[in-house]
PDB file of N, CA and C in Angstrom:
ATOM      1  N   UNK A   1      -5.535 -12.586  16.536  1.00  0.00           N
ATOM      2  CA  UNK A   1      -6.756 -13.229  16.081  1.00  0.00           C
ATOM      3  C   UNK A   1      -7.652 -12.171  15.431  1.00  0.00           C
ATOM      4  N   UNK A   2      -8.366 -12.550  14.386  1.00  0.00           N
ATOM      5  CA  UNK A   2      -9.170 -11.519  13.599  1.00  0.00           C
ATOM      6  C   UNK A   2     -10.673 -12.119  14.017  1.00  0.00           C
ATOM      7  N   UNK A   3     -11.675 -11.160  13.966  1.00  0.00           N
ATOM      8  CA  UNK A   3     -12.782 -11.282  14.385  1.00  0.00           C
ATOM      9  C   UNK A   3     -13.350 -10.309  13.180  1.00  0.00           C
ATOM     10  N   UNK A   4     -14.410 -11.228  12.684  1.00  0.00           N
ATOM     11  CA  UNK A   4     -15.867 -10.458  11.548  1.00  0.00           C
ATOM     12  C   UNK A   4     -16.412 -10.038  12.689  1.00  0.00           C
ATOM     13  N   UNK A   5     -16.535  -8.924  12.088  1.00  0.00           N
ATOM     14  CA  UNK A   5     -18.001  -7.636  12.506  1.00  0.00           C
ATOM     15  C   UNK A   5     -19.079  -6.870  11.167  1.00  0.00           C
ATOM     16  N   UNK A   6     -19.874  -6.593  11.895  1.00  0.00           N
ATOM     17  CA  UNK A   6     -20.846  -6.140  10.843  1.00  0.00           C
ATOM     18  C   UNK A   6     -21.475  -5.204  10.927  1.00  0.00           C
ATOM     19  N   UNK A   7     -21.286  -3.600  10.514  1.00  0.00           N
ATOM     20  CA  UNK A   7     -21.654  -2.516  10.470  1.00  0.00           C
ATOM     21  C   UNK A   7     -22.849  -2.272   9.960  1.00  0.00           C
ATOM     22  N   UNK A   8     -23.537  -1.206  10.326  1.00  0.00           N
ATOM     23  CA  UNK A   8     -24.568  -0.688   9.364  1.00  0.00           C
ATOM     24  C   UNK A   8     -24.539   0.621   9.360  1.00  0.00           C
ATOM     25  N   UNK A   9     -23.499   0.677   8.177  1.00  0.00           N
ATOM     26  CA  UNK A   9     -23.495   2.916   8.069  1.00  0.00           C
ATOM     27  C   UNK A   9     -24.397   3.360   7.083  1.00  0.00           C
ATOM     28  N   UNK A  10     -24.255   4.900   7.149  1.00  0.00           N
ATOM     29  CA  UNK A  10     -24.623   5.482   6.020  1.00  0.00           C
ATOM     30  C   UNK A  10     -24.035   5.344   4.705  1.00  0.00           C
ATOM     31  N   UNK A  11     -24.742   5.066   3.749  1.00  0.00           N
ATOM     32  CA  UNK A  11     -23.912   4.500   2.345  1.00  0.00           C
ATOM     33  C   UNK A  11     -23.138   5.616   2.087  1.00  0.00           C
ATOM     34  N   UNK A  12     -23.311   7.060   2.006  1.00  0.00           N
ATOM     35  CA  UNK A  12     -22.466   8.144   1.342  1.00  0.00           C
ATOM     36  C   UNK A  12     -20.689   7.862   2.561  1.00  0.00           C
ATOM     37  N   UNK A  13     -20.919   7.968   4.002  1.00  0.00           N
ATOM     38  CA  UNK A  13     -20.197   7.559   4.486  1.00  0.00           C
ATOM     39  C   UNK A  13     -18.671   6.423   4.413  1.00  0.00           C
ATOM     40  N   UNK A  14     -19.615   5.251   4.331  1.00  0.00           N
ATOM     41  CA  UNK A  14     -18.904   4.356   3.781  1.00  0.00           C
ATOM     42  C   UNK A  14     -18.235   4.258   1.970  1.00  0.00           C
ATOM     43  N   UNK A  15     -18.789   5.099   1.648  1.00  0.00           N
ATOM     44  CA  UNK A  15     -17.985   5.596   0.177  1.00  0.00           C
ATOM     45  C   UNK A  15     -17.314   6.042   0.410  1.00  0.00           C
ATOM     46  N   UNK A  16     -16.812   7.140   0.988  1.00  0.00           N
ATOM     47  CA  UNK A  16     -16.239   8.307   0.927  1.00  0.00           C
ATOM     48  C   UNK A  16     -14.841   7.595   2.116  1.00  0.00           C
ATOM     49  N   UNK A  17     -15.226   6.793   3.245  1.00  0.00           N
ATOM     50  CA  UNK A  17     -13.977   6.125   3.802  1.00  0.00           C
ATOM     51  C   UNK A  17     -13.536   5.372   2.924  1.00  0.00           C
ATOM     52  N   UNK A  18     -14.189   4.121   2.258  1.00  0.00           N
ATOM     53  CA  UNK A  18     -13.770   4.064   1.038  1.00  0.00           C
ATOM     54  C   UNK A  18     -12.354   4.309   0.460  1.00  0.00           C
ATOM     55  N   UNK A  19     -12.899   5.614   0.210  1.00  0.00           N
ATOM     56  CA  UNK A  19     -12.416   6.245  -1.085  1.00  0.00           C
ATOM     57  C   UNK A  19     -10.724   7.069  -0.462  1.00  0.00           C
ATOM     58  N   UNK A  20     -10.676   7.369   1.604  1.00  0.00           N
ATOM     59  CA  UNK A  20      -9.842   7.505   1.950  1.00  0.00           C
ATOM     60  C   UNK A  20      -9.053   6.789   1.959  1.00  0.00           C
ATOM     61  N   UNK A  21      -9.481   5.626   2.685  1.00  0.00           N
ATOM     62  CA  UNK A  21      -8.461   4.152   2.661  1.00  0.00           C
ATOM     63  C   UNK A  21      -7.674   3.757   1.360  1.00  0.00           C
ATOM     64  N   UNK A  22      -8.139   3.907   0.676  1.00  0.00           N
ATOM     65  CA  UNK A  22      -7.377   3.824  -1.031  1.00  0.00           C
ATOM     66  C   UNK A  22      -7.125   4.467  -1.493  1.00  0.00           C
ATOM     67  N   UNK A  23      -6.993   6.100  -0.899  1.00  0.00           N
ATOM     68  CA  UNK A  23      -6.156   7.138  -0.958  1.00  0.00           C
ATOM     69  C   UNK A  23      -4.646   6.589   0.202  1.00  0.00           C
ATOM     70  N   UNK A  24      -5.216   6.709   1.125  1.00  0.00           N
ATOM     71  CA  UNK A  24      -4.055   6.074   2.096  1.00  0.00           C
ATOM     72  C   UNK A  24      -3.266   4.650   2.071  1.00  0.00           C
ATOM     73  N   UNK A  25      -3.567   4.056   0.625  1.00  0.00           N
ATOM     74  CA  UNK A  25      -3.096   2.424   0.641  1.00  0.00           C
ATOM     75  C   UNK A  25      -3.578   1.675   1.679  1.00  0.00           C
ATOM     76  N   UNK A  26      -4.667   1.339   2.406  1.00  0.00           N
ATOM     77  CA  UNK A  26      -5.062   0.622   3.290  1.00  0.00           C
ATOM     78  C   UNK A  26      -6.486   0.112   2.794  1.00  0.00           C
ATOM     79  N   UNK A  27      -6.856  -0.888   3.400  1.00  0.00           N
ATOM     80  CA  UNK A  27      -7.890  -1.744   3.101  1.00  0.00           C
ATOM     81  C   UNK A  27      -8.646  -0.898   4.630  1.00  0.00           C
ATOM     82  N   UNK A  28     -10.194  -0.942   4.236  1.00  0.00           N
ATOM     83  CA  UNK A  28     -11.279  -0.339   5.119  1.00  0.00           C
ATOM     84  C   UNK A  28     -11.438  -1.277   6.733  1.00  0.00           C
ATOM     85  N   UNK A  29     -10.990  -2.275   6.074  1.00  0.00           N
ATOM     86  CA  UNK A  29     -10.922  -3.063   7.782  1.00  0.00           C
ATOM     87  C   UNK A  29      -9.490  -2.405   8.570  1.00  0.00           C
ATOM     88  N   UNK A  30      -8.554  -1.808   8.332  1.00  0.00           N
ATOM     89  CA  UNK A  30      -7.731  -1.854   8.861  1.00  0.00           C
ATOM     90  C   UNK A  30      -7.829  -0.414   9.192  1.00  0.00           C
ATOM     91  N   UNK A  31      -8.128   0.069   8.549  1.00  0.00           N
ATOM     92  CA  UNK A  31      -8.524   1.741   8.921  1.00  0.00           C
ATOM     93  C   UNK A  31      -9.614   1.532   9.919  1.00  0.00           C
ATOM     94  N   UNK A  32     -10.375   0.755  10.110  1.00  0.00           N
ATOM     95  CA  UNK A  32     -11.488   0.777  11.417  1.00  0.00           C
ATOM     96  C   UNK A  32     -10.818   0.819  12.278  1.00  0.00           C
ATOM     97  N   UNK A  33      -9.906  -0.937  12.433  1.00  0.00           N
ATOM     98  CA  UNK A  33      -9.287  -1.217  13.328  1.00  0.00           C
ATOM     99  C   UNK A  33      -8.472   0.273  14.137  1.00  0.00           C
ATOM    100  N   UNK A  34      -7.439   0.900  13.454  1.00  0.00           N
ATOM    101  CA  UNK A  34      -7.028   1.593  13.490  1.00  0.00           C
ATOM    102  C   UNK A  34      -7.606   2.667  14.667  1.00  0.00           C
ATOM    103  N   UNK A  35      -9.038   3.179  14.078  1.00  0.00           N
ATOM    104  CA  UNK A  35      -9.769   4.311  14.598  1.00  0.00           C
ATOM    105  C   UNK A  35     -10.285   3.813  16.347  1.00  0.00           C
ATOM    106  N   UNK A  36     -10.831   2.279  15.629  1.00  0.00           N
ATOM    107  CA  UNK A  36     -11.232   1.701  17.264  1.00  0.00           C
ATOM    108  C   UNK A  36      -9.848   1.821  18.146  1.00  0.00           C
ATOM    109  N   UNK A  37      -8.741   1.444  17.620  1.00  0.00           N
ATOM    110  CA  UNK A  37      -7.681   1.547  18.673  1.00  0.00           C
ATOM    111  C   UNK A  37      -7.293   2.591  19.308  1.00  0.00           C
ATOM    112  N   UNK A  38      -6.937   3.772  18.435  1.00  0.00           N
ATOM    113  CA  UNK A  38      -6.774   5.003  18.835  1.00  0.00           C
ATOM    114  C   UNK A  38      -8.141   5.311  19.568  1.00  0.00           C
ATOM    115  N   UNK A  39      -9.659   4.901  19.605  1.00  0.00           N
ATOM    116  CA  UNK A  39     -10.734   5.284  20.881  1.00  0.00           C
ATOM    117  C   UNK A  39     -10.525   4.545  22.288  1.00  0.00           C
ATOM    118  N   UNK A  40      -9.733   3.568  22.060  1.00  0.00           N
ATOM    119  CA  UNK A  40     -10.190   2.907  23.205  1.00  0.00           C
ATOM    120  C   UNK A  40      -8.335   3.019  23.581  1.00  0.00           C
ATOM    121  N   UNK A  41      -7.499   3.416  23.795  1.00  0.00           N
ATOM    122  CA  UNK A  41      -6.210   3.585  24.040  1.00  0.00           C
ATOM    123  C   UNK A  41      -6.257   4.267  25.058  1.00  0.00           C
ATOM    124  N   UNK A  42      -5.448   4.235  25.908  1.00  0.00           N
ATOM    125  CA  UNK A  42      -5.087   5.370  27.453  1.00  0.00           C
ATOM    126  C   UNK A  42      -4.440   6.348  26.618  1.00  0.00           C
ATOM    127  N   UNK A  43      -4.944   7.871  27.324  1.00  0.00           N
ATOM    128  CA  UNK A  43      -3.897   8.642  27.164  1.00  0.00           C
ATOM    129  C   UNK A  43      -2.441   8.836  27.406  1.00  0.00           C
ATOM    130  N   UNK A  44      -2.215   7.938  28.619  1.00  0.00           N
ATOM    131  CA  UNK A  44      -1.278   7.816  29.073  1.00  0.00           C
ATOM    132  C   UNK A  44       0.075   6.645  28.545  1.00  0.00           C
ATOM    133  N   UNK A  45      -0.622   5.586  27.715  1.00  0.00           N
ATOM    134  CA  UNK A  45      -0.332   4.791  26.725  1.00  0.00           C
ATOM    135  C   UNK A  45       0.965   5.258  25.593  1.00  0.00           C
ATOM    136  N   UNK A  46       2.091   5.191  26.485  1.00  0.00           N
ATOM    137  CA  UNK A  46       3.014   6.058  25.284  1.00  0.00           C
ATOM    138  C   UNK A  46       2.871   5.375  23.886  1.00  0.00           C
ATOM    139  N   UNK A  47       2.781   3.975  23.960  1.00  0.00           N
ATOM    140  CA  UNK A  47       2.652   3.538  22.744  1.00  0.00           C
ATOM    141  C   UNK A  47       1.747   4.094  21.227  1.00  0.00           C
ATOM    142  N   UNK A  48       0.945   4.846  21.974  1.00  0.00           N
ATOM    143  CA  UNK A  48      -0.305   5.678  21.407  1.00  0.00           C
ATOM    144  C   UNK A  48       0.247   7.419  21.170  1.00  0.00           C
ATOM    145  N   UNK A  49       1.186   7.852  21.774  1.00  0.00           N
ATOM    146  CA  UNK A  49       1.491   8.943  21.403  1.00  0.00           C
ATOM    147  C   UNK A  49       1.151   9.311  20.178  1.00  0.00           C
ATOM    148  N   UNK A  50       1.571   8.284  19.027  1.00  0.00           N
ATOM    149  CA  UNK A  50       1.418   9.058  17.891  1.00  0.00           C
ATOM    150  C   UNK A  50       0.876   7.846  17.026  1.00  0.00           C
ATOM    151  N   UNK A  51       0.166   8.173  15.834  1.00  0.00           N
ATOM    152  CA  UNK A  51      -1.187   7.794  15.474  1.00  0.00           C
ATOM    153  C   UNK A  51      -0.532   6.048  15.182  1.00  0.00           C
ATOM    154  N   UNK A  52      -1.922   5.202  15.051  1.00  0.00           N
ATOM    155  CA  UNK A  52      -1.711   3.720  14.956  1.00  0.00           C
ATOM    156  C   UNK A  52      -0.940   3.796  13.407  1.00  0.00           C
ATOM    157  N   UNK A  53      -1.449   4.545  12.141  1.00  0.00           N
ATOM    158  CA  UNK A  53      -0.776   4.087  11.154  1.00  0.00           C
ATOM    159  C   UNK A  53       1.267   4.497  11.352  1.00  0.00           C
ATOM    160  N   UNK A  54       1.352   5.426  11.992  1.00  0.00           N
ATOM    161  CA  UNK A  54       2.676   6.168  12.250  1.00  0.00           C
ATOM    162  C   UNK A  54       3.135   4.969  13.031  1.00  0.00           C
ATOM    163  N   UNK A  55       2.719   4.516  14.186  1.00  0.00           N
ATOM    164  CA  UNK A  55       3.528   3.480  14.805  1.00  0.00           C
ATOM    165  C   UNK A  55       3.579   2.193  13.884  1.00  0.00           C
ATOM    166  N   UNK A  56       2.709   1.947  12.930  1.00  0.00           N
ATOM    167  CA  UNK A  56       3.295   0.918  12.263  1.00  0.00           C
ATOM    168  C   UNK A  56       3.962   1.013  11.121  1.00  0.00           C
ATOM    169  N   UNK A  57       4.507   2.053  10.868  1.00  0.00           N
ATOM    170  CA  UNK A  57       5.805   2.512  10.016  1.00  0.00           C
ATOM    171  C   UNK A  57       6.825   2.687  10.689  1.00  0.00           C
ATOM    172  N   UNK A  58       6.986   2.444  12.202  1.00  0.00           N
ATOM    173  CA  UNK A  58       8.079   2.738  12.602  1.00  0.00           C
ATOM    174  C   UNK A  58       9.156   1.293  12.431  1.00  0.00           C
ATOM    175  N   UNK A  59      10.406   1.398  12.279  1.00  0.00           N
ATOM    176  CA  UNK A  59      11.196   0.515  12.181  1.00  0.00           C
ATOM    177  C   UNK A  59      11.065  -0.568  10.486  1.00  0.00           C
ATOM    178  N   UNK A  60      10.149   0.498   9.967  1.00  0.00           N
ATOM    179  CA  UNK A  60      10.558  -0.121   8.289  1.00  0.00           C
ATOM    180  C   UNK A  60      11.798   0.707   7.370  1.00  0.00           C
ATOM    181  N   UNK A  61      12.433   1.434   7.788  1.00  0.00           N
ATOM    182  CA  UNK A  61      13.074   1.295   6.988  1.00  0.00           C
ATOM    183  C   UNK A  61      14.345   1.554   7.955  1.00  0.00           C
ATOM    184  N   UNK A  62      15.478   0.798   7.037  1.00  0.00           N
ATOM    185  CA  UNK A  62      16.791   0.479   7.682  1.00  0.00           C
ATOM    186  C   UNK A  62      17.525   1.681   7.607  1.00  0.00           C
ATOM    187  N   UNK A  63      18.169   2.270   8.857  1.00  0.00           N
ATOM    188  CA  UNK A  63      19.513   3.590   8.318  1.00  0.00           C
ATOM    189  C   UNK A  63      20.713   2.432   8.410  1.00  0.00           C
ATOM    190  N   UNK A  64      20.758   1.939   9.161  1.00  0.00           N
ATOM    191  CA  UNK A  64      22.522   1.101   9.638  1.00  0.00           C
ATOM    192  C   UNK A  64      22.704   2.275  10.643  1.00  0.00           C
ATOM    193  N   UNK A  65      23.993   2.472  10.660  1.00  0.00           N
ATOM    194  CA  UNK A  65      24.071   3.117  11.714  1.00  0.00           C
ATOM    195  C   UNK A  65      24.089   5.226  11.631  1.00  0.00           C
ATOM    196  N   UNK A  66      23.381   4.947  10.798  1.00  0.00           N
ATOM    197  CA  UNK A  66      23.234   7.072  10.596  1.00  0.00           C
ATOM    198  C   UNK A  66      22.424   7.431  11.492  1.00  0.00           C
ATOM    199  N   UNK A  67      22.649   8.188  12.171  1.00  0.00           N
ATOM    200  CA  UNK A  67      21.198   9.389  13.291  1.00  0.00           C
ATOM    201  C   UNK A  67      20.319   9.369  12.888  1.00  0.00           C
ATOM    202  N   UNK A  68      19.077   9.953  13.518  1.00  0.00           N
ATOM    203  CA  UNK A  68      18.065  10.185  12.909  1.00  0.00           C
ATOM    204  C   UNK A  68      18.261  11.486  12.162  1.00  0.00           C
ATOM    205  N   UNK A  69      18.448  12.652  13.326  1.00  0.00           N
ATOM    206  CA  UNK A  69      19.022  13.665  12.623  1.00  0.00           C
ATOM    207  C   UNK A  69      19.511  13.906  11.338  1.00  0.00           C
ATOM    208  N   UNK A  70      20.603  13.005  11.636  1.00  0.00           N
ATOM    209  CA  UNK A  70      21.315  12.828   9.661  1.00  0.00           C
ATOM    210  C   UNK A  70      20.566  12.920   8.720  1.00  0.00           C
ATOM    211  N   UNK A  71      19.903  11.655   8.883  1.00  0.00           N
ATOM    212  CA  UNK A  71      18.834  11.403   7.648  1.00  0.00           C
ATOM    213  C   UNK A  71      17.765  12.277   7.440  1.00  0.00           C
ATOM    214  N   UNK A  72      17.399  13.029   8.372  1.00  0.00           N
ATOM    215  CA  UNK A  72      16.656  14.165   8.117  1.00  0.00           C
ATOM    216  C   UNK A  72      17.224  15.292   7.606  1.00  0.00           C
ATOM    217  N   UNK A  73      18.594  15.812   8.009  1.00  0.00           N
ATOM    218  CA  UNK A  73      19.418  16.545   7.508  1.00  0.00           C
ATOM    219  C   UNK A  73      19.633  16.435   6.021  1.00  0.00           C
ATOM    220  N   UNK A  74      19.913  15.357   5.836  1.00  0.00           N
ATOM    221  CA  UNK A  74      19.928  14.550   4.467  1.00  0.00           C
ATOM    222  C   UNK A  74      19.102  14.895   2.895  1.00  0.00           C
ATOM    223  N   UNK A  75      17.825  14.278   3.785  1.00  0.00           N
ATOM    224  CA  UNK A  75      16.368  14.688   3.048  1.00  0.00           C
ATOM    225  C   UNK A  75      16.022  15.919   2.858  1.00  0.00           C
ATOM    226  N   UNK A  76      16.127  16.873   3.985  1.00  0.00           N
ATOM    227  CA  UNK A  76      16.005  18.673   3.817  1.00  0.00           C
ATOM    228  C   UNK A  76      16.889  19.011   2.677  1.00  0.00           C
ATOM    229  N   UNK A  77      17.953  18.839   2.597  1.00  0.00           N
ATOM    230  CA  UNK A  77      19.156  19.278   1.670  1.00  0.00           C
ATOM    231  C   UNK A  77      18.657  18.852   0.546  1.00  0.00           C
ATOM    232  N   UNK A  78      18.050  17.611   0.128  1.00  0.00           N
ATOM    233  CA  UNK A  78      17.550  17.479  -1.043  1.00  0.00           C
ATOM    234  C   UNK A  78      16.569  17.843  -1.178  1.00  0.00           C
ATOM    235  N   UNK A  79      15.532  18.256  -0.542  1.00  0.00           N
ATOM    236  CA  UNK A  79      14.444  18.504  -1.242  1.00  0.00           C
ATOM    237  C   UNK A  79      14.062  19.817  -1.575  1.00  0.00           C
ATOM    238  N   UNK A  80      15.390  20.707  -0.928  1.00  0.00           N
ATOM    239  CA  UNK A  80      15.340  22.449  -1.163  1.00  0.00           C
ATOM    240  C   UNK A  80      16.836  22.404  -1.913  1.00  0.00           C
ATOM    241  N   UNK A  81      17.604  21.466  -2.566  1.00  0.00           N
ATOM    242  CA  UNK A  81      18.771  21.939  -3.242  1.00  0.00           C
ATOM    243  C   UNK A  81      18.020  22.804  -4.718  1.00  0.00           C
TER     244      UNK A  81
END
């Protein structure tokens, strides 16, 4: 469920996130979301280990059945051949 909220920042502020979020391909609501989650998360929360945008890249892209390893192996080799 999505819920409106209504901020009142500093205008240079809110430019400048802005201007991150659409550096990072994300819309400014989702980068909040994001920040509120990672504040209010347990440390202990493995799910949180590693940052909200990183966990929601996990499981987009398909290997089939290659290692992880591999594919990292893979990628190194090309990007220093």
């Amino acid at each position: 469920m999505t819920t409106k909220l209504t901020l009142a920042l500093d205008g240079s502020v809110v430019k400048r996130a802005k201007k991150y979020a659409r550096d990072k391909n994300l819309c400014l609501s989702k980068l909040v979301e994001f920040f509120f989650l990672s504040l209010t998360s347990k440390a202990t929360d493995k799910s949180m280990a590693i940052s909200p945008i990183t966990a929601g890249l996990v499981g987009m892209v398909k290997t089939g059945n290659i290692k992880d390893k591999e594919v990292l192996t893979s990628a190194l080799i090309k990007k220093y051949q």
